[in-house]
N, C-alpha and C. Protein backbone atom coordinates (compact mmCIF):
# COMPACT_ATOMS: atom_id res chain seq x y z
N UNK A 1 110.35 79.54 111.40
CA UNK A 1 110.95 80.61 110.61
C UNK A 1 109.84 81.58 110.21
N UNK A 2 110.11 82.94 109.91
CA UNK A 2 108.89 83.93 109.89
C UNK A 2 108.82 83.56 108.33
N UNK A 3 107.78 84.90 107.63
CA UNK A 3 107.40 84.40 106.88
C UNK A 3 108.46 85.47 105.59
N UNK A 4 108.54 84.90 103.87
CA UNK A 4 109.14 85.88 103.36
C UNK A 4 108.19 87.02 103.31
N UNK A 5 109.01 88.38 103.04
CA UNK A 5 108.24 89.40 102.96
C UNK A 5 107.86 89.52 101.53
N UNK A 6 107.07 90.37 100.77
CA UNK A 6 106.46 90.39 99.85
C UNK A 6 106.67 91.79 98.91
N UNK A 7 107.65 91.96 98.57
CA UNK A 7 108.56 93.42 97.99
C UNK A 7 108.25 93.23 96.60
N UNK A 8 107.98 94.31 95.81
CA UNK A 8 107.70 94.14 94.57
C UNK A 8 109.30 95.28 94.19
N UNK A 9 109.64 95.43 92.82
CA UNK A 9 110.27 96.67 93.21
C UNK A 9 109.53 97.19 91.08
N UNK A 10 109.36 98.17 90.98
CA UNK A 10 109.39 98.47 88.91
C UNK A 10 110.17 99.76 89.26
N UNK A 11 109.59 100.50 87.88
CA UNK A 11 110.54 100.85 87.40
C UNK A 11 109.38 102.38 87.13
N UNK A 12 109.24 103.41 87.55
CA UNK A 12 108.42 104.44 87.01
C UNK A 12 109.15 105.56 86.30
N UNK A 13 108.45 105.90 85.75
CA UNK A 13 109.11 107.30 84.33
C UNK A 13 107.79 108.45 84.66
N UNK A 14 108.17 109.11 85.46
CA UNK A 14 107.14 110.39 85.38
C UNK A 14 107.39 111.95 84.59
N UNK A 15 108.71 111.43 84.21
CA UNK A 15 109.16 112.52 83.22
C UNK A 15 109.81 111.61 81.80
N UNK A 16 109.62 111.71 80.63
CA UNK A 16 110.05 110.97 79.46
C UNK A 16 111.57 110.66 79.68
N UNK A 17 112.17 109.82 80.18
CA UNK A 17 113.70 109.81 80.25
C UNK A 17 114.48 109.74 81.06
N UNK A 18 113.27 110.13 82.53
CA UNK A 18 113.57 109.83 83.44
C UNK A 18 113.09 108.83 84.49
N UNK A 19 114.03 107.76 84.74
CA UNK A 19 113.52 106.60 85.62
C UNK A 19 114.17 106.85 87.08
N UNK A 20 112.99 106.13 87.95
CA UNK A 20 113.33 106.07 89.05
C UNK A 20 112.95 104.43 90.03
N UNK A 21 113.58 104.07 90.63
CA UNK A 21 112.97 102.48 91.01
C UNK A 21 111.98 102.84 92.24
N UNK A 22 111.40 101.78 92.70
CA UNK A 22 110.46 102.15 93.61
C UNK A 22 110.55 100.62 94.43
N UNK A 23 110.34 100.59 95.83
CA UNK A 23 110.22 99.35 96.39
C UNK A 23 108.69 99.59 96.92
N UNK A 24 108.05 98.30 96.63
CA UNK A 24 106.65 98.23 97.91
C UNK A 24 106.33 97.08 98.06
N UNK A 25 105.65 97.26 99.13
CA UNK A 25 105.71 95.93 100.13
C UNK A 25 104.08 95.86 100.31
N UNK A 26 103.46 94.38 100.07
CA UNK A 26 101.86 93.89 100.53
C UNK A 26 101.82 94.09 101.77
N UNK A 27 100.68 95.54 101.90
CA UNK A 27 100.29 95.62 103.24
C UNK A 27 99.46 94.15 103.64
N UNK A 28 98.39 94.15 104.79
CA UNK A 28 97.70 93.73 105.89
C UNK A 28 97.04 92.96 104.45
N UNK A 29 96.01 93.79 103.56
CA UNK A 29 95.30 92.96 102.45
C UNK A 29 95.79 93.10 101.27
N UNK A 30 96.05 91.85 100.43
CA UNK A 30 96.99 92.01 99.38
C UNK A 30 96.16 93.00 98.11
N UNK A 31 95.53 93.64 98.67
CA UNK A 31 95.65 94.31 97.48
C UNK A 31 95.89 96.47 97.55
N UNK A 32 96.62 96.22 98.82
CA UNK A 32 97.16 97.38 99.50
C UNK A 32 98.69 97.04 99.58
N UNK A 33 99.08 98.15 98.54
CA UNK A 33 100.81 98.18 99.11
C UNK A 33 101.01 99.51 99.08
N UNK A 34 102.40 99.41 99.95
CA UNK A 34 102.89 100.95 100.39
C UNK A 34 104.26 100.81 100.25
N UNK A 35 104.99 102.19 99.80
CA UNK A 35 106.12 102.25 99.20
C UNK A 35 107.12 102.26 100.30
N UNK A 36 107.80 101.37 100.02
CA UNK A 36 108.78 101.29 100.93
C UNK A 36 109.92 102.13 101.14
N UNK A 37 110.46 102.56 99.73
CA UNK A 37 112.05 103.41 99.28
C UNK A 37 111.63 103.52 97.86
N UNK A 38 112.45 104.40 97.49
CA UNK A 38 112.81 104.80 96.00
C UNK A 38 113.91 105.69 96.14
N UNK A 39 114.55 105.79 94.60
CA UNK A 39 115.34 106.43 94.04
C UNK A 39 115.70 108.17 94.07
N UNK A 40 115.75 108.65 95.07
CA UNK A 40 116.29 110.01 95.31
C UNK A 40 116.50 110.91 93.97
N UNK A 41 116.75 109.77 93.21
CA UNK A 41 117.58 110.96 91.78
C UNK A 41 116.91 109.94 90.29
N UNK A 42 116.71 110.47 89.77
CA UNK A 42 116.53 109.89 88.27
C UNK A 42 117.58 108.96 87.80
N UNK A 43 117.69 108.23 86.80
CA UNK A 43 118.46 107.79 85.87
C UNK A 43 118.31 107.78 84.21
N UNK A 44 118.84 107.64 83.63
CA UNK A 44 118.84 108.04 82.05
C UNK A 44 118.33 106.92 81.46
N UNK A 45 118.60 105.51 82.17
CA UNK A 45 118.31 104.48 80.97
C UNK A 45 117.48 103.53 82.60
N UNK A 46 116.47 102.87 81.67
CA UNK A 46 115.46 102.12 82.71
C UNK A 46 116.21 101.24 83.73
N UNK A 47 117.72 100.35 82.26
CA UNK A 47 117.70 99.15 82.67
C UNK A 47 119.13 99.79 83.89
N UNK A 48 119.44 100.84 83.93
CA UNK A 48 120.24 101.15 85.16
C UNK A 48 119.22 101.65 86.60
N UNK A 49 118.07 101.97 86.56
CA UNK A 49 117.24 102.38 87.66
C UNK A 49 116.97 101.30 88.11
N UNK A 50 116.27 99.73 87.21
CA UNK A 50 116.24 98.88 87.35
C UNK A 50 117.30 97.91 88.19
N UNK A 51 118.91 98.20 87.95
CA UNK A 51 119.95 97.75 88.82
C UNK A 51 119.83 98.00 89.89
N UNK A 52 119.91 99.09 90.19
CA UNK A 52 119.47 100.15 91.05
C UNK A 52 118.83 99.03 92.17
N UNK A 53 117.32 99.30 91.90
CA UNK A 53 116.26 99.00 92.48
C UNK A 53 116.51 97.31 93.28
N UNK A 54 117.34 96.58 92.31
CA UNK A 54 117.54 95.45 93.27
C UNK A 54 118.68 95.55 94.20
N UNK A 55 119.61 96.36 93.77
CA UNK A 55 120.55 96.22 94.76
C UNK A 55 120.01 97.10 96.09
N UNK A 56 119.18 97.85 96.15
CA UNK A 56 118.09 98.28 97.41
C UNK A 56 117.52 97.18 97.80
N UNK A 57 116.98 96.35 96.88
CA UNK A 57 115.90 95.02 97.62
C UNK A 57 116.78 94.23 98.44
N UNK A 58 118.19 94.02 97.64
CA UNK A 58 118.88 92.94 98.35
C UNK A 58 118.92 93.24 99.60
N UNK A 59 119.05 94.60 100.14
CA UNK A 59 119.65 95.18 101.37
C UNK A 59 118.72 94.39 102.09
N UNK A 60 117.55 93.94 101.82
CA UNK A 60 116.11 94.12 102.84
C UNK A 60 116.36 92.07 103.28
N UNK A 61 116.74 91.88 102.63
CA UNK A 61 117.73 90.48 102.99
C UNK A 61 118.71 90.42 103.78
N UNK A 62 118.69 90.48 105.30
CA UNK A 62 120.13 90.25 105.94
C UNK A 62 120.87 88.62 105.55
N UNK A 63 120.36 87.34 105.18
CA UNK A 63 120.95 86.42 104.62
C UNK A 63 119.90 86.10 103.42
N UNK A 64 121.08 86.14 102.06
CA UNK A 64 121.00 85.84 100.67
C UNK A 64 120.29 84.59 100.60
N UNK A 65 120.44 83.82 101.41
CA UNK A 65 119.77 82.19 101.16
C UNK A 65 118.60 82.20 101.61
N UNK A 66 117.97 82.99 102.45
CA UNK A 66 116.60 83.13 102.82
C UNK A 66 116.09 84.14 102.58
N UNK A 67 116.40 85.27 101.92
CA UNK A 67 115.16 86.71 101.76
C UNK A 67 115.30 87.60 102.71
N UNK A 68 114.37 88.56 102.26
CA UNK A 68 113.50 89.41 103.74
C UNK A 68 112.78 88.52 104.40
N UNK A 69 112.65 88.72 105.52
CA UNK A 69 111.58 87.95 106.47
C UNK A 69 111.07 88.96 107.01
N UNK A 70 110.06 88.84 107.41
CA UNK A 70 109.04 89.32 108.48
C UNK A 70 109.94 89.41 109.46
N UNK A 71 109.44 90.24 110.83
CA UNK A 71 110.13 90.35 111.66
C UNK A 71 109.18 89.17 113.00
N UNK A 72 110.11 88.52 113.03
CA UNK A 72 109.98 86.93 113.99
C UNK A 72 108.96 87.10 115.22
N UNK A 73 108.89 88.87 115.72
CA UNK A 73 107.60 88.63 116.81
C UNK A 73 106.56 88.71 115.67
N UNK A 74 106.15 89.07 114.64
CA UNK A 74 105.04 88.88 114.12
C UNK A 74 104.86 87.28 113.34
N UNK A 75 105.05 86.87 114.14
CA UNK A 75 104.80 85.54 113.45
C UNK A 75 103.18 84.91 113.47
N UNK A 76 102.78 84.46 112.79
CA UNK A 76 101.35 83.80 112.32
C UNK A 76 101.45 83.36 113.17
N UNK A 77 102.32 82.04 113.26
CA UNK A 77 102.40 80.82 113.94
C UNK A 77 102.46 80.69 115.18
N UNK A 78 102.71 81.87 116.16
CA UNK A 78 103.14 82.22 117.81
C UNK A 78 101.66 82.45 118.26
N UNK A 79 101.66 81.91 119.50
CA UNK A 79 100.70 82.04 120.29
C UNK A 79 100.21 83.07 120.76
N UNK A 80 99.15 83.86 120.47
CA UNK A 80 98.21 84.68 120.88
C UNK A 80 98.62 84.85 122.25
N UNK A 81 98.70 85.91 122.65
CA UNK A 81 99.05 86.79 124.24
C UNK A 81 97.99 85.98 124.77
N UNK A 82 98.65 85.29 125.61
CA UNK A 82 97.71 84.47 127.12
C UNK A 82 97.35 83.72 126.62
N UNK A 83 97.71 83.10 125.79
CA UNK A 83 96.74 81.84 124.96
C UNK A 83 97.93 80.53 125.02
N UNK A 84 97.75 79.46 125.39
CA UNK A 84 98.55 78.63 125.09
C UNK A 84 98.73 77.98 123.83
N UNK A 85 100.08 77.47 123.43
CA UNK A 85 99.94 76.66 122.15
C UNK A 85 99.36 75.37 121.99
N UNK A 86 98.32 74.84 121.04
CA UNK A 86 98.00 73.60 121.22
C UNK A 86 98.94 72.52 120.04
C-alpha cells in the first residue's frame, strides 16, 4: 500500500475578519511545504473557513478508511528501474 500523504490544512486571516483555509502538503524535505488549494473567497467566522478547509481535505481521500495516499508508482518500496527486488 503507498504511503499516507501528509496535508496540513489552518486557517489564515490576512485581512481582520477575513478567513480563508489553505491546504499544504510535505514536500521532498519535511521542512518544505507547498500549497496545495485554498479558499477562493473569504469567510466571516474562522470556525466556518475551518469547515471549509476539511471538507477540501476529505476530497484528497478517494476511500474514507484509508486517507490520501501517495500515488502507488511512487512507492518507496518498488524496485528501482532495472534493479531487481531482493
Amino acid at each position: 500500500m503507498s504511503h499516507i500523504r501528509r496535508i496540513s490544512l489552518h486557517v489564515d486571516e490576512p485581512d481582520p475578519g477575513h478567513f480563508y483555509w489553505v491546504l499544504m502538503e510535505e514536500g521532498d524535505d519535511a521542512s518544505q511545504w507547498r500549497e496545495l488549494e485554498s479558499a477562493s473567497e473569504g469567510y466571516d467566522m474562522w470556525l466556518d473557513a475551518l469547515q471549509e478547509g476539511m471538507k477540501a481535505l476529505v476530497t484528497y481521500a478517494p476511500d474514507e478508511r484509508i486517507g490520501p495516499r501517495e500515488d502507488s508508482s511512487d512507492d518507496e518500496d518498488a524496485s528501482p528501474v532495472g534493479l531487481p527486488l531482493k
